[in-house]
Protein backbone atom coordinates (compact mmCIF):
# COMPACT_ATOMS: atom_id res chain seq x y z
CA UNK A 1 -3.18 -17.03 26.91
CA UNK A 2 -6.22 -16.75 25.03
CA UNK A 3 -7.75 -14.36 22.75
CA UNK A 4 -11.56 -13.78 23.42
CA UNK A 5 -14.28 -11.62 21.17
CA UNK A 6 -17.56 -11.37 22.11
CA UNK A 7 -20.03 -9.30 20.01
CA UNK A 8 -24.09 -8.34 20.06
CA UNK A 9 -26.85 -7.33 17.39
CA UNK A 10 -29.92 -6.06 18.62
CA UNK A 11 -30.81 -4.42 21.63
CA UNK A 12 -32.60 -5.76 24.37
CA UNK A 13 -34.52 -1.95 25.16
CA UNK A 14 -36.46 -2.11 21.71
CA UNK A 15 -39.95 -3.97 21.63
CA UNK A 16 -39.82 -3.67 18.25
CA UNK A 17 -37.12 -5.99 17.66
CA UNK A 18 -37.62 -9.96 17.67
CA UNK A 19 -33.96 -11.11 18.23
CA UNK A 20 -31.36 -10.03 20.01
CA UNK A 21 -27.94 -12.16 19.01
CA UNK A 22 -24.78 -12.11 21.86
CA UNK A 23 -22.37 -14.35 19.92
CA UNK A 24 -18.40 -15.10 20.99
CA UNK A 25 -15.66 -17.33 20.34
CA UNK A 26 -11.91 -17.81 22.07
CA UNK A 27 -8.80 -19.49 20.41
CA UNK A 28 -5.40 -19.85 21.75
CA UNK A 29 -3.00 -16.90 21.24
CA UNK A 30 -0.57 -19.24 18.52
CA UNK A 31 -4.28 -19.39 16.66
CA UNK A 32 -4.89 -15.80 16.05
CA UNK A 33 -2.87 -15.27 12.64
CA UNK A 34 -4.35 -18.67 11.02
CA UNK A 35 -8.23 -17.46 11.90
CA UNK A 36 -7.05 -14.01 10.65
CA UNK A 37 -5.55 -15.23 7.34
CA UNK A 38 -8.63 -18.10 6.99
CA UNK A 39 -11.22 -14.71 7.13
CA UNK A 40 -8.70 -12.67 4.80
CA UNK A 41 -9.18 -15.63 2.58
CA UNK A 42 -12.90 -15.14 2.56
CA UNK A 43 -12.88 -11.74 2.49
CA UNK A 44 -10.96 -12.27 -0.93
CA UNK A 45 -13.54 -14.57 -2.55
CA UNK A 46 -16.24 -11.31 -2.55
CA UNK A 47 -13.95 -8.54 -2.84
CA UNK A 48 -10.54 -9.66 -4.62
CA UNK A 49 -9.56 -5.95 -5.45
CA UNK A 50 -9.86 -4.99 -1.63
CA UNK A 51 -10.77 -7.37 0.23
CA UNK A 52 -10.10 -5.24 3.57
CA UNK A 53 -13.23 -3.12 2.88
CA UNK A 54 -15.18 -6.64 2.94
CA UNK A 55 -17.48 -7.28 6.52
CA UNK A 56 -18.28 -10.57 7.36
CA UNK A 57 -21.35 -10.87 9.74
């Protein structure tokens, strides 16, 4: 099995706005925890005290 996330920024409605972004990626289900503990790992690099409250765009 795979896990998938898919994710947008911008709308496609507003004339105002240049860009919109649609941006994904999919890794195998044994994957999951190693992505998850490699972005915990940069989370902890900006926020070492709480590194939960860190979002990485």
């Amino acid at each position: 099995m795979y896990l998938l996330y898919v994710d947008e920024s911008g709308t496609t409605h507003d004339p105002n706005q240049q860009y919109f972004v649609l941006a994904g990626f999919c890794v195998f289900e044994r994957q999951g925890y190693w992505v998850a503990k490699e972005l915990d790992d940069i989370a902890a690099r900006f926020d070492p005290a709480d590194p939960a409250a860190v979002e990485l765009p």
